[in-house]
PDB file of N, CA and C in Angstrom:
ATOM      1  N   UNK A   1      75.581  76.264 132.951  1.00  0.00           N
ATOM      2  CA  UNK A   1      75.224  75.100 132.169  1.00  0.00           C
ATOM      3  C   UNK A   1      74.193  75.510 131.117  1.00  0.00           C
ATOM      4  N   UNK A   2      74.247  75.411 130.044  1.00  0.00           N
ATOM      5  CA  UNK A   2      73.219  75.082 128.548  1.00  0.00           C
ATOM      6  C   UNK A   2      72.784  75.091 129.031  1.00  0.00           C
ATOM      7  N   UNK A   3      70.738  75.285 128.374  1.00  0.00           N
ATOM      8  CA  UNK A   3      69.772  74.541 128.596  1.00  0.00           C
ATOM      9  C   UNK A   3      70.061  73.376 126.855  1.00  0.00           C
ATOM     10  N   UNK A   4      69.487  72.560 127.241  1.00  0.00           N
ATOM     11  CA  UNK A   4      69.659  71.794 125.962  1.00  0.00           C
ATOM     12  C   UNK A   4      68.941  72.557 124.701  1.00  0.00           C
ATOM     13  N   UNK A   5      67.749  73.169 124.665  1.00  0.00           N
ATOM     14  CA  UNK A   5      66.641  73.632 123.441  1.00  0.00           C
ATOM     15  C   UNK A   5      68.240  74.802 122.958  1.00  0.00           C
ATOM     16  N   UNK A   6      69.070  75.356 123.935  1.00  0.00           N
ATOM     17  CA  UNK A   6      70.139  76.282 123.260  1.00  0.00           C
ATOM     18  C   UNK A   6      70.960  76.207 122.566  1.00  0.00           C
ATOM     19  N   UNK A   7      71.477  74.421 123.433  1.00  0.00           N
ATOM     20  CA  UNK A   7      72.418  73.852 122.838  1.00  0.00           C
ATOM     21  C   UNK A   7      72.271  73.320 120.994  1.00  0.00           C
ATOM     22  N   UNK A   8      70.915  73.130 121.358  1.00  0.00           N
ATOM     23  CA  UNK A   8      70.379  72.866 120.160  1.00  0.00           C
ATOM     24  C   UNK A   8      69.970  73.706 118.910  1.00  0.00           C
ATOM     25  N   UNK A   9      69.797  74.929 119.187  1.00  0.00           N
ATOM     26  CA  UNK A   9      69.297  76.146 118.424  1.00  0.00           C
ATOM     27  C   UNK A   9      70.959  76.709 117.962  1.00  0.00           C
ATOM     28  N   UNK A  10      72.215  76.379 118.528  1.00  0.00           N
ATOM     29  CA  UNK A  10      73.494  76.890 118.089  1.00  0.00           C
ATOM     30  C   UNK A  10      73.767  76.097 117.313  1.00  0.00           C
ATOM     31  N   UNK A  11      73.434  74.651 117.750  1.00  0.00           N
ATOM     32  CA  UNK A  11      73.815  73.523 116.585  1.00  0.00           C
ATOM     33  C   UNK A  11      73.395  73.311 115.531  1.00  0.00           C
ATOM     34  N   UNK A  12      72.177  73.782 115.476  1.00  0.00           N
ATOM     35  CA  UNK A  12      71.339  74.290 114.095  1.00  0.00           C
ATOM     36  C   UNK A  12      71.537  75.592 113.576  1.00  0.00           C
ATOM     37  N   UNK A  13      71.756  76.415 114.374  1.00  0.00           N
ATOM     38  CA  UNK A  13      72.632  77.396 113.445  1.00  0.00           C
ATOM     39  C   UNK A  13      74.047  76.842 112.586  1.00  0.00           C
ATOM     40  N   UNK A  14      74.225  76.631 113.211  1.00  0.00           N
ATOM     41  CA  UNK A  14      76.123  75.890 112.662  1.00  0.00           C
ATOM     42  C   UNK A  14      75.587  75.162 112.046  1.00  0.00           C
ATOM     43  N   UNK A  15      75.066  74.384 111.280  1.00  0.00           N
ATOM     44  CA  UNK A  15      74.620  73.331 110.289  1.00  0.00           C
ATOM     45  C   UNK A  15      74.002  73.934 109.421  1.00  0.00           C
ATOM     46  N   UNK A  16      73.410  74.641 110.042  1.00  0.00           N
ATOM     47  CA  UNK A  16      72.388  75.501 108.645  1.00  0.00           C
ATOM     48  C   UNK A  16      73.674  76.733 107.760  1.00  0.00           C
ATOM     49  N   UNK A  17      74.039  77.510 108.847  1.00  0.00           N
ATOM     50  CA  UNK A  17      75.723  77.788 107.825  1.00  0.00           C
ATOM     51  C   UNK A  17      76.152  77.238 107.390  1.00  0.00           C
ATOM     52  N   UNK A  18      76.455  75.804 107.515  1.00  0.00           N
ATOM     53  CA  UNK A  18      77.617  75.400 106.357  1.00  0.00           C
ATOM     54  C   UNK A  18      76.841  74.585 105.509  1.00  0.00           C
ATOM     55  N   UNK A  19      75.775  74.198 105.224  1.00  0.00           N
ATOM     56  CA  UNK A  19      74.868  73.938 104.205  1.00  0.00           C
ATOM     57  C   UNK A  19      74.674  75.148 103.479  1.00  0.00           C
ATOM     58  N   UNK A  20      74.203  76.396 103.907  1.00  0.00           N
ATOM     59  CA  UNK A  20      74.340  77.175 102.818  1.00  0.00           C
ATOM     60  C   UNK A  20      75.356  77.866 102.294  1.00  0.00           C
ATOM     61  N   UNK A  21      76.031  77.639 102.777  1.00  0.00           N
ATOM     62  CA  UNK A  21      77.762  77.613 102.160  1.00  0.00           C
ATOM     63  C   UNK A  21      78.204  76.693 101.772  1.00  0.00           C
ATOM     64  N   UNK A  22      77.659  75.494 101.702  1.00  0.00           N
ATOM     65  CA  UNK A  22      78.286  74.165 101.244  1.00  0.00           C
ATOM     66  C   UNK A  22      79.753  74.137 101.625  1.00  0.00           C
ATOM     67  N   UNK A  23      79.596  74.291 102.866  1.00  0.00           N
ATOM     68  CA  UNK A  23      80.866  73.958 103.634  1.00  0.00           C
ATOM     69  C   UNK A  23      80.751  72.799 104.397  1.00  0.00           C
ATOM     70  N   UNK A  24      81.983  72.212 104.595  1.00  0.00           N
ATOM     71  CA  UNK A  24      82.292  71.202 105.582  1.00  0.00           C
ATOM     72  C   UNK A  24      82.600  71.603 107.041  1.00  0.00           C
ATOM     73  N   UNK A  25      81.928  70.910 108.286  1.00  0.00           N
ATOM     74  CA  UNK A  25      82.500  71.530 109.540  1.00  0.00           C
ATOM     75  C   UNK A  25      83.873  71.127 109.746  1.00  0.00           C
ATOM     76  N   UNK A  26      83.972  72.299 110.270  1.00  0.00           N
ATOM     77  CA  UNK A  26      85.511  72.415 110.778  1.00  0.00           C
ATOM     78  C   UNK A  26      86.267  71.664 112.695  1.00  0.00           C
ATOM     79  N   UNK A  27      86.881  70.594 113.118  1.00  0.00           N
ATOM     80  CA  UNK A  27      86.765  70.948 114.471  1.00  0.00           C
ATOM     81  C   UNK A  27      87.203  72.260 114.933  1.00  0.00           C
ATOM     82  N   UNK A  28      88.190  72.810 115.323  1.00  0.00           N
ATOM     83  CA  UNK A  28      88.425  73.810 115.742  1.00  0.00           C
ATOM     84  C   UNK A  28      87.417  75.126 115.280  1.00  0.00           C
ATOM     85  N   UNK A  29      86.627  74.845 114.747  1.00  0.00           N
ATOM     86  CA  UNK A  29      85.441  76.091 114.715  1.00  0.00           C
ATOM     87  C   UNK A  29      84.311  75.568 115.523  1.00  0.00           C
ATOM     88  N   UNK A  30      83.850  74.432 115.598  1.00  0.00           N
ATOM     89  CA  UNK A  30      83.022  73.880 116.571  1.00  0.00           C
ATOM     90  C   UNK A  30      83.552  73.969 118.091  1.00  0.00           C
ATOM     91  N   UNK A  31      84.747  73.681 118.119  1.00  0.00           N
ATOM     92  CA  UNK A  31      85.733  73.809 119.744  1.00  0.00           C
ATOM     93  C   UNK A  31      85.265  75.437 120.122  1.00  0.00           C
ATOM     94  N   UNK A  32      85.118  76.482 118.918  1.00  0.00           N
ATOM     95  CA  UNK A  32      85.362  77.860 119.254  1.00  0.00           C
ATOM     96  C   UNK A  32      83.736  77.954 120.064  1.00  0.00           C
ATOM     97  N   UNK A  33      83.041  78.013 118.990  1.00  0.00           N
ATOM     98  CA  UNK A  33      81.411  78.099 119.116  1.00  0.00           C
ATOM     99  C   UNK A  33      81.130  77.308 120.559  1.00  0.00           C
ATOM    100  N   UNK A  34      81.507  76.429 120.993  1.00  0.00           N
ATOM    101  CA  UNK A  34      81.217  75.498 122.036  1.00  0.00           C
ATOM    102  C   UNK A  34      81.913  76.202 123.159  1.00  0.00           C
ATOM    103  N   UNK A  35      83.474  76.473 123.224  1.00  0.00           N
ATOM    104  CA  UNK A  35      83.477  77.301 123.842  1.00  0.00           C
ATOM    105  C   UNK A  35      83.246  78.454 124.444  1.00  0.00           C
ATOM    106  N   UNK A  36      82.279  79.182 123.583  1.00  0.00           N
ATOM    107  CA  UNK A  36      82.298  80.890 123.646  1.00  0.00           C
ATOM    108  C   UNK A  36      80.736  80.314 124.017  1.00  0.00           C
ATOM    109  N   UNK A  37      79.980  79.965 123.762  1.00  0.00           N
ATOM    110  CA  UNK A  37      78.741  79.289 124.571  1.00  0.00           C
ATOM    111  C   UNK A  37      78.843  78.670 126.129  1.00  0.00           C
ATOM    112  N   UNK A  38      79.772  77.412 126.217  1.00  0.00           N
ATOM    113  CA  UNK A  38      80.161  77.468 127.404  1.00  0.00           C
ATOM    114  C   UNK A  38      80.280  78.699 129.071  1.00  0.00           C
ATOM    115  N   UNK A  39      81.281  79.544 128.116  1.00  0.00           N
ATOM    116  CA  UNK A  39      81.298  80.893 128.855  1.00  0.00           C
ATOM    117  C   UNK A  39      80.227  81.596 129.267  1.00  0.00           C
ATOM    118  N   UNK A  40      79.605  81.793 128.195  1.00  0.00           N
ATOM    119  CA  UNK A  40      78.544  82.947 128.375  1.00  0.00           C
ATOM    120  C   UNK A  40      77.219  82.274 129.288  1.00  0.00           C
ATOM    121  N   UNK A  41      77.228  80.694 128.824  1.00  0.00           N
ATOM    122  CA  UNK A  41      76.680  80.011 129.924  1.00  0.00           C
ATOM    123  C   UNK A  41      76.501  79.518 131.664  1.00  0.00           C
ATOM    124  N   UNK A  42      77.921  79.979 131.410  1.00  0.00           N
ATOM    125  CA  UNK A  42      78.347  80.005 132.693  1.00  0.00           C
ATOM    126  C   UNK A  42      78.375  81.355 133.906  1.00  0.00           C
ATOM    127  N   UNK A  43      77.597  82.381 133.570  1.00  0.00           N
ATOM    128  CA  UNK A  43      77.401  83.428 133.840  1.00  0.00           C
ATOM    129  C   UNK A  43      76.172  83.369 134.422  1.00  0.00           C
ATOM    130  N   UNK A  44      76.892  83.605 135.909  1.00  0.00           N
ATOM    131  CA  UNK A  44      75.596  83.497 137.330  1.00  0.00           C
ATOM    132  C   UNK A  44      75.138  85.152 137.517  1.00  0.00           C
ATOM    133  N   UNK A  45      73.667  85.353 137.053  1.00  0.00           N
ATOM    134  CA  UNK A  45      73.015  86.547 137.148  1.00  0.00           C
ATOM    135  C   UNK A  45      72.345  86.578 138.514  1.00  0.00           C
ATOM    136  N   UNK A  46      71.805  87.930 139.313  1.00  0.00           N
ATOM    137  CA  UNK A  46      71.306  88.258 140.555  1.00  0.00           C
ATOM    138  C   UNK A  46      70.198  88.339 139.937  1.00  0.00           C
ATOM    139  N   UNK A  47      68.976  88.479 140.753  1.00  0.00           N
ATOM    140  CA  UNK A  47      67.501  88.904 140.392  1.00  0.00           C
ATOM    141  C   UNK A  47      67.689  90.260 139.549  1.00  0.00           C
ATOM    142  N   UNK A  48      68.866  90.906 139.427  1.00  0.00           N
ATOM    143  CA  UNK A  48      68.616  92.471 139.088  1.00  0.00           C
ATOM    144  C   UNK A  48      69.651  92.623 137.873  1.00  0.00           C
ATOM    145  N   UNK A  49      70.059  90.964 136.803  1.00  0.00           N
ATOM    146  CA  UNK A  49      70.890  90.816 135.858  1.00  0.00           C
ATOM    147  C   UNK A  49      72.444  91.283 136.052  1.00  0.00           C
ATOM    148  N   UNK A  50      72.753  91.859 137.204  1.00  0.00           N
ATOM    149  CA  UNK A  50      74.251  91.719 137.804  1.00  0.00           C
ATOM    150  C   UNK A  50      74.800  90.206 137.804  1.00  0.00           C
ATOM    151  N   UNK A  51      76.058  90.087 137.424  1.00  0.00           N
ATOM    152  CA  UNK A  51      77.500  89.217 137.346  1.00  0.00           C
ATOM    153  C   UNK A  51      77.521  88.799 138.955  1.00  0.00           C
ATOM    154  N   UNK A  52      76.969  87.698 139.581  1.00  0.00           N
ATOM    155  CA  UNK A  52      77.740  87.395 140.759  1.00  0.00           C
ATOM    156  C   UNK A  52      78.958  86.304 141.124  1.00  0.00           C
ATOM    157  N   UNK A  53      79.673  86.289 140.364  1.00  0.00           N
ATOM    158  CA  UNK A  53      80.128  84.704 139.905  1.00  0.00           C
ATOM    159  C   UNK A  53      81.578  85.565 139.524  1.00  0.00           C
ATOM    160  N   UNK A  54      82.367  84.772 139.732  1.00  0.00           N
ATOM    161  CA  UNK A  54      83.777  85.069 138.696  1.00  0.00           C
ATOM    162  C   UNK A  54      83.498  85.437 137.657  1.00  0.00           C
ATOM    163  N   UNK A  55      84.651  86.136 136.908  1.00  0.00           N
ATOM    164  CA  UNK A  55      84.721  86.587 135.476  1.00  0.00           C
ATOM    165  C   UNK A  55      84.355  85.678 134.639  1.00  0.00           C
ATOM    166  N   UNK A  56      84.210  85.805 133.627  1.00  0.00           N
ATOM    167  CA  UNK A  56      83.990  84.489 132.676  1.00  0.00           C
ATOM    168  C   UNK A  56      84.597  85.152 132.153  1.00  0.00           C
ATOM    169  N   UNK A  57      85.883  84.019 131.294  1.00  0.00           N
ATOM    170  CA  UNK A  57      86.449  85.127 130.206  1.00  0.00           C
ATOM    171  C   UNK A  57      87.022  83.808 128.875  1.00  0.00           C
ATOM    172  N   UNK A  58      86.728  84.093 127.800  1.00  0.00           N
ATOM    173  CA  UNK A  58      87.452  82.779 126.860  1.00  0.00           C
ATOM    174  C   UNK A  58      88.289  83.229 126.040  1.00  0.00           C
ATOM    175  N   UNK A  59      89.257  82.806 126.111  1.00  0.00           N
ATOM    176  CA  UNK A  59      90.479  83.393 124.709  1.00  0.00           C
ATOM    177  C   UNK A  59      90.363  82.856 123.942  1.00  0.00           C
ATOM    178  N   UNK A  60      90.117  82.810 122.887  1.00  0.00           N
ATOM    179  CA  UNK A  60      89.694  82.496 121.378  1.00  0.00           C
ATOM    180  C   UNK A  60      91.639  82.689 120.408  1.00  0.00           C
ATOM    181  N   UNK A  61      91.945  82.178 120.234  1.00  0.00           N
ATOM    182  CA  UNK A  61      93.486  82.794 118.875  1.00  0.00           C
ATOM    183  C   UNK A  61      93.703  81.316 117.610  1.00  0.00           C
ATOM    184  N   UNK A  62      93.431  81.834 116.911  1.00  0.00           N
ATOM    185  CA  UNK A  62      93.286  81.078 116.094  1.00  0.00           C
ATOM    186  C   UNK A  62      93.929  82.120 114.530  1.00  0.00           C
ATOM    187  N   UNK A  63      94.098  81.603 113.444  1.00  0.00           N
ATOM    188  CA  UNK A  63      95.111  82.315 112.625  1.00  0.00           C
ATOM    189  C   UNK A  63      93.631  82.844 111.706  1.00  0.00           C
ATOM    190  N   UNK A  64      93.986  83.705 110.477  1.00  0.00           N
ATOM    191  CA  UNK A  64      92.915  84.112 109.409  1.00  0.00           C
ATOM    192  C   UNK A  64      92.505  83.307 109.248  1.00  0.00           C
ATOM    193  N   UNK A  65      91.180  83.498 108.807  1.00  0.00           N
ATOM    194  CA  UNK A  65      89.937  82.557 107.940  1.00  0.00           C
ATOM    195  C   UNK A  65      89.814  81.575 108.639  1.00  0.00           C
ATOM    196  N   UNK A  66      89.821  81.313 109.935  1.00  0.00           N
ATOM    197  CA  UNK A  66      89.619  80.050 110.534  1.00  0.00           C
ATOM    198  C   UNK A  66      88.211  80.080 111.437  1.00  0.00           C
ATOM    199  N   UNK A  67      87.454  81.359 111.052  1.00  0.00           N
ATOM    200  CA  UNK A  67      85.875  81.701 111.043  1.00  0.00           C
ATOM    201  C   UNK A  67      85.776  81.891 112.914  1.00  0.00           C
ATOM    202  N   UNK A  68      86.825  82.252 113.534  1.00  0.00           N
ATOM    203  CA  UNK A  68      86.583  83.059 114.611  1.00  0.00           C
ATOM    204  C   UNK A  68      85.248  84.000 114.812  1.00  0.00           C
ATOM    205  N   UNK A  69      84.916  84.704 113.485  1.00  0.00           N
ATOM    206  CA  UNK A  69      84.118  85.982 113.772  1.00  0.00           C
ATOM    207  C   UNK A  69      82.575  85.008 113.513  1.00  0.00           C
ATOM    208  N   UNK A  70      82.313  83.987 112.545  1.00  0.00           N
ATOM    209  CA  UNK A  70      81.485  82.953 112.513  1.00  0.00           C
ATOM    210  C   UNK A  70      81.123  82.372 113.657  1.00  0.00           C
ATOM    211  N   UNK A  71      82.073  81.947 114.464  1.00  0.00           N
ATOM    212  CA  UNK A  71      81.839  81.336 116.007  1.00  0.00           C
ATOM    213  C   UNK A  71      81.048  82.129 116.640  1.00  0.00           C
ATOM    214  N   UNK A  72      81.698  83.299 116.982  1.00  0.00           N
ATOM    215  CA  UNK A  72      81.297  84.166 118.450  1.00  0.00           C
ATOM    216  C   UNK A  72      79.984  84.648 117.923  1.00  0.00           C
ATOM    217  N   UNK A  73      79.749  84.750 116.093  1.00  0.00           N
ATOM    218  CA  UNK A  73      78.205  85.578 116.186  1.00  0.00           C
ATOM    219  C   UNK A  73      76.975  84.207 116.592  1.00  0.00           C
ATOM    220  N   UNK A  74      77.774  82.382 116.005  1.00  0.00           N
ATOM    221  CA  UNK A  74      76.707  81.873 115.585  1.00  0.00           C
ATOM    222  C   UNK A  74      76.293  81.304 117.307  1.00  0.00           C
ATOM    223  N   UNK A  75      77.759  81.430 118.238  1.00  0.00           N
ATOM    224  CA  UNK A  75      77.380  81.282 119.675  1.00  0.00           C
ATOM    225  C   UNK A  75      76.279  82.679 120.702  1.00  0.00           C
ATOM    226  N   UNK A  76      76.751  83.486 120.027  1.00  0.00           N
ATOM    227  CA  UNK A  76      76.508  84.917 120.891  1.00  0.00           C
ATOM    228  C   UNK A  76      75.003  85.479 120.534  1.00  0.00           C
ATOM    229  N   UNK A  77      74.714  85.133 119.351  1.00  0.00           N
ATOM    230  CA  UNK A  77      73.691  85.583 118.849  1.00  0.00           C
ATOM    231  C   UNK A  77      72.383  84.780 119.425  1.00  0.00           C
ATOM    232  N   UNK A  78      72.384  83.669 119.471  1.00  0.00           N
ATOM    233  CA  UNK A  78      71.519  82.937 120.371  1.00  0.00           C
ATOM    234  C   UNK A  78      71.130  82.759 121.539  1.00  0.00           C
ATOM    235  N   UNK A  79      72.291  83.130 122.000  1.00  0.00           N
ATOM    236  CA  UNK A  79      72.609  82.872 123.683  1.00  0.00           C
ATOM    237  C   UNK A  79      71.700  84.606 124.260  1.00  0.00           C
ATOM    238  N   UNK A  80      72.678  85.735 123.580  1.00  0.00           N
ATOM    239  CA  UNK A  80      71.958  86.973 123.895  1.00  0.00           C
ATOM    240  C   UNK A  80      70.445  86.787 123.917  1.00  0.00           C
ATOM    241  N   UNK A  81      69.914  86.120 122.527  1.00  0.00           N
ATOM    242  CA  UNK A  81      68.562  86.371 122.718  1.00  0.00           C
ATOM    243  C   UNK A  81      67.794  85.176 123.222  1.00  0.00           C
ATOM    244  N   UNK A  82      68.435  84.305 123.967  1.00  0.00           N
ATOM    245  CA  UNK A  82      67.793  83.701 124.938  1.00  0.00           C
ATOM    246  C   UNK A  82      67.365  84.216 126.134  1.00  0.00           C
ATOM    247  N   UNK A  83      68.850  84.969 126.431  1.00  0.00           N
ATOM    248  CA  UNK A  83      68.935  85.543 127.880  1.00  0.00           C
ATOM    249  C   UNK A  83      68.482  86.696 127.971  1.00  0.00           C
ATOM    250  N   UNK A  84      67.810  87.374 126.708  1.00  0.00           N
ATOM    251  CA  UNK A  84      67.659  88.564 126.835  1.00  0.00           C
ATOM    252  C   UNK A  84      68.566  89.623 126.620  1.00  0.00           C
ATOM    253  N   UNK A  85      69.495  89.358 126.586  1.00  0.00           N
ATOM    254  CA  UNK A  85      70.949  90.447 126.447  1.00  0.00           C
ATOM    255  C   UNK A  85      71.241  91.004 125.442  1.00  0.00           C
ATOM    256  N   UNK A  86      71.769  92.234 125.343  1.00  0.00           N
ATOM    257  CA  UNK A  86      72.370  92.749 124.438  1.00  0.00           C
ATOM    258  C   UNK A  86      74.030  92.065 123.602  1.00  0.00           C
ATOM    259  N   UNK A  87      74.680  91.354 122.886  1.00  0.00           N
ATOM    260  CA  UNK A  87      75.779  91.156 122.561  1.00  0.00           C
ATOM    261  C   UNK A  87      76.647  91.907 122.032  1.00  0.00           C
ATOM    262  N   UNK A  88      77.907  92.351 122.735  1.00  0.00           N
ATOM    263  CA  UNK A  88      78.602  93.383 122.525  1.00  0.00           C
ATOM    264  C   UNK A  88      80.463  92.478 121.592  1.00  0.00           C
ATOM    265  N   UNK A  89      80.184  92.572 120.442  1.00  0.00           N
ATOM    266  CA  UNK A  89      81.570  92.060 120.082  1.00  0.00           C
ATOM    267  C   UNK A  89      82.369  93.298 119.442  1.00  0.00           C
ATOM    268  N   UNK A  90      83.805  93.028 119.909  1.00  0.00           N
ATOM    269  CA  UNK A  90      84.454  94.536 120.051  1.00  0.00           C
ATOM    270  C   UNK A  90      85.730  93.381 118.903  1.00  0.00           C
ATOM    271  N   UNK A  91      86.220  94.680 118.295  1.00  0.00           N
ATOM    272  CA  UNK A  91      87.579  93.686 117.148  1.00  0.00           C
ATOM    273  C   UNK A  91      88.253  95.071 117.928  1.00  0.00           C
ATOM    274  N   UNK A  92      89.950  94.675 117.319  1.00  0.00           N
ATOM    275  CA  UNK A  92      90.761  95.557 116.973  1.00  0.00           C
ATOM    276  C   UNK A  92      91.296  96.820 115.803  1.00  0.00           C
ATOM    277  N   UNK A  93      90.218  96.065 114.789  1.00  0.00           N
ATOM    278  CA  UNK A  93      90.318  96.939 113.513  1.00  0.00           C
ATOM    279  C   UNK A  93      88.625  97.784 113.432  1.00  0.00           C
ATOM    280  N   UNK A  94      89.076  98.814 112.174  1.00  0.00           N
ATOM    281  CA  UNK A  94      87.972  99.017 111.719  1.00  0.00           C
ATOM    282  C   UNK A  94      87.448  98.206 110.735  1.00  0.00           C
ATOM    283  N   UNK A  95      88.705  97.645 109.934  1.00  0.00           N
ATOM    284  CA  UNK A  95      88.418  96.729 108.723  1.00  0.00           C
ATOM    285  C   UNK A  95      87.777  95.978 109.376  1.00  0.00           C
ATOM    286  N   UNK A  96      87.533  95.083 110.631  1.00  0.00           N
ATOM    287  CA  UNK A  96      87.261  94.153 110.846  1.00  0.00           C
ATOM    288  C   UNK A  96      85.584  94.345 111.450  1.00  0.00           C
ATOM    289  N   UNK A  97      85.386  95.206 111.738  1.00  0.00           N
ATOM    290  CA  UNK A  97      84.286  95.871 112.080  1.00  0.00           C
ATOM    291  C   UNK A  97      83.484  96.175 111.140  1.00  0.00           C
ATOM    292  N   UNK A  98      84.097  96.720 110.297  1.00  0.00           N
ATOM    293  CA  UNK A  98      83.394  96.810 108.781  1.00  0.00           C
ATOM    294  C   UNK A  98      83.071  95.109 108.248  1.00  0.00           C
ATOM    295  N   UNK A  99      83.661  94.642 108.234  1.00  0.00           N
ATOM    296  CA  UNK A  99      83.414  93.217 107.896  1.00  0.00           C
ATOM    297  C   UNK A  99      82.453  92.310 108.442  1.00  0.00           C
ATOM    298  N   UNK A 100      82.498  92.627 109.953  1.00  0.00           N
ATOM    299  CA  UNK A 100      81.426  92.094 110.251  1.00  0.00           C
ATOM    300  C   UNK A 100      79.699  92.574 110.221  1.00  0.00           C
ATOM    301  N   UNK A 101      79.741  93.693 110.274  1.00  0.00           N
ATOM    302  CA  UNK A 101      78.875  95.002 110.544  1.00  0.00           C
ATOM    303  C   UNK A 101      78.207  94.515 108.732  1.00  0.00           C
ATOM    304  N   UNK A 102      79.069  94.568 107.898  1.00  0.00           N
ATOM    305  CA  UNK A 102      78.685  95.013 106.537  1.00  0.00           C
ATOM    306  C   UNK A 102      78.493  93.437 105.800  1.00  0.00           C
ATOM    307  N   UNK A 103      79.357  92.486 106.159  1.00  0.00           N
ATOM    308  CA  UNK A 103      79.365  91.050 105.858  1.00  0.00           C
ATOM    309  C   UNK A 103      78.467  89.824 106.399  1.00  0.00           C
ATOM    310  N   UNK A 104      78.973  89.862 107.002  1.00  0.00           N
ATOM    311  CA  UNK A 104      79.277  88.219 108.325  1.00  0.00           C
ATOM    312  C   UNK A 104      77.656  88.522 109.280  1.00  0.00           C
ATOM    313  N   UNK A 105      77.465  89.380 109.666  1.00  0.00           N
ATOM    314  CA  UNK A 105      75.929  89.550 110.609  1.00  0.00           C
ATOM    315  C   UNK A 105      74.744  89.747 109.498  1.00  0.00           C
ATOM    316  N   UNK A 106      74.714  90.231 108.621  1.00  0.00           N
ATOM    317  CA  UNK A 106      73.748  90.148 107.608  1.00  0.00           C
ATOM    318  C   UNK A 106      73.740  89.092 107.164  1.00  0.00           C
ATOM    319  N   UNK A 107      75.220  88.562 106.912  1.00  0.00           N
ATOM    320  CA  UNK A 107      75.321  87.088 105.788  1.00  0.00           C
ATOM    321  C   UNK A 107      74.348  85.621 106.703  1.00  0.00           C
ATOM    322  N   UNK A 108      74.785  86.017 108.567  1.00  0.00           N
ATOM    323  CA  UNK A 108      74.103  85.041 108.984  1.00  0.00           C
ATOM    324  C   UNK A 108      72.831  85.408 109.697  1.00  0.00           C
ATOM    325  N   UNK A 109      72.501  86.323 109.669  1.00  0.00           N
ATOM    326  CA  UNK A 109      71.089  86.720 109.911  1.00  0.00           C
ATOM    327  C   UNK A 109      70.247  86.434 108.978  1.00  0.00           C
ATOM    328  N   UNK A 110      70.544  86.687 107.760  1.00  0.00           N
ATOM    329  CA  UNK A 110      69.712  85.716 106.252  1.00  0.00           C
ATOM    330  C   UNK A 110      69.747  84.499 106.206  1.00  0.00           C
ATOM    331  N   UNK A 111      71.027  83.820 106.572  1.00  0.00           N
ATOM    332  CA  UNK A 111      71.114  82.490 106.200  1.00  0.00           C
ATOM    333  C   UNK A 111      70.221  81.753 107.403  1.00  0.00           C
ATOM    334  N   UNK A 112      70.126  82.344 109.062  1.00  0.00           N
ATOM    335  CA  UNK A 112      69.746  81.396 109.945  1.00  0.00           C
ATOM    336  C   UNK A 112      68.553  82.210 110.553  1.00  0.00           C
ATOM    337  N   UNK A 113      67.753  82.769 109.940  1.00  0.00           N
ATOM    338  CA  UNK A 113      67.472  83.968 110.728  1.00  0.00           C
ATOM    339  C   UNK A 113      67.236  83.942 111.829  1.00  0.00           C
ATOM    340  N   UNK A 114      68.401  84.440 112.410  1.00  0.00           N
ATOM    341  CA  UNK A 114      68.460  84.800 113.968  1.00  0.00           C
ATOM    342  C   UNK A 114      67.594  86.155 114.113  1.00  0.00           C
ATOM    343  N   UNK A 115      67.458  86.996 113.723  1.00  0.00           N
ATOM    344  CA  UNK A 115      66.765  87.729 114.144  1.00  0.00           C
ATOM    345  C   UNK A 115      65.600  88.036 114.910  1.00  0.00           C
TER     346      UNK A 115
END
């Protein structure tokens, strides 16, 4: 379960992106972000940060430009540094790696600073 101050710090990330993009929210990008928070929320740690709990696992498929890689940083990025964690997001490409690496994590580390 969220704590609410998290729930709240993702939701202000996501607002503060699409204001400085002068974008409109999307549902299915909010469904993503909510979901991929959900998950990672749901992850029962031991005193010694071990997994004791079922897998958590979320499938995300959604077509181009429908800001998949936007979701998982503006969910993952908060959540990691709530919990302390490292966030590990893995693509299939290099292009896509490059994109995020060189684009998309700088673009929202300026815009919200998560850092």
């Amino acid at each position: 379960m969220l704590a609410d101050d998290l729930k709240r710090t993702i939701q202000k990330a996501y607002s503060h992106f699409l204001e400085a993009k002068a974008l409109q929210p999307r549902y299915g990008q909010k469904m993503m972000i909510a979901e991929i928070a959900r998950t990672l929320g749901n992850i029962d740690l031991d005193d010694e940060g071990h997994n004791i709990a079922e897998k958590n696992i979320a499938v995300v498929e959604a077509g181009t430009g429908t800001g998949k890689t936007v979701a998982y940083l503006l969910a993952g990025i908060p959540m990691a540094a709530h919990y302390d964690k490292t966030l590990i997001l893995s693509t299939a490409t290099i292009a896509l790696q490059e994109q995020i690496l060189h684009k998309d994590l700088p673009d929202l580390l300026r815009l919200n600073r998560l850092d």
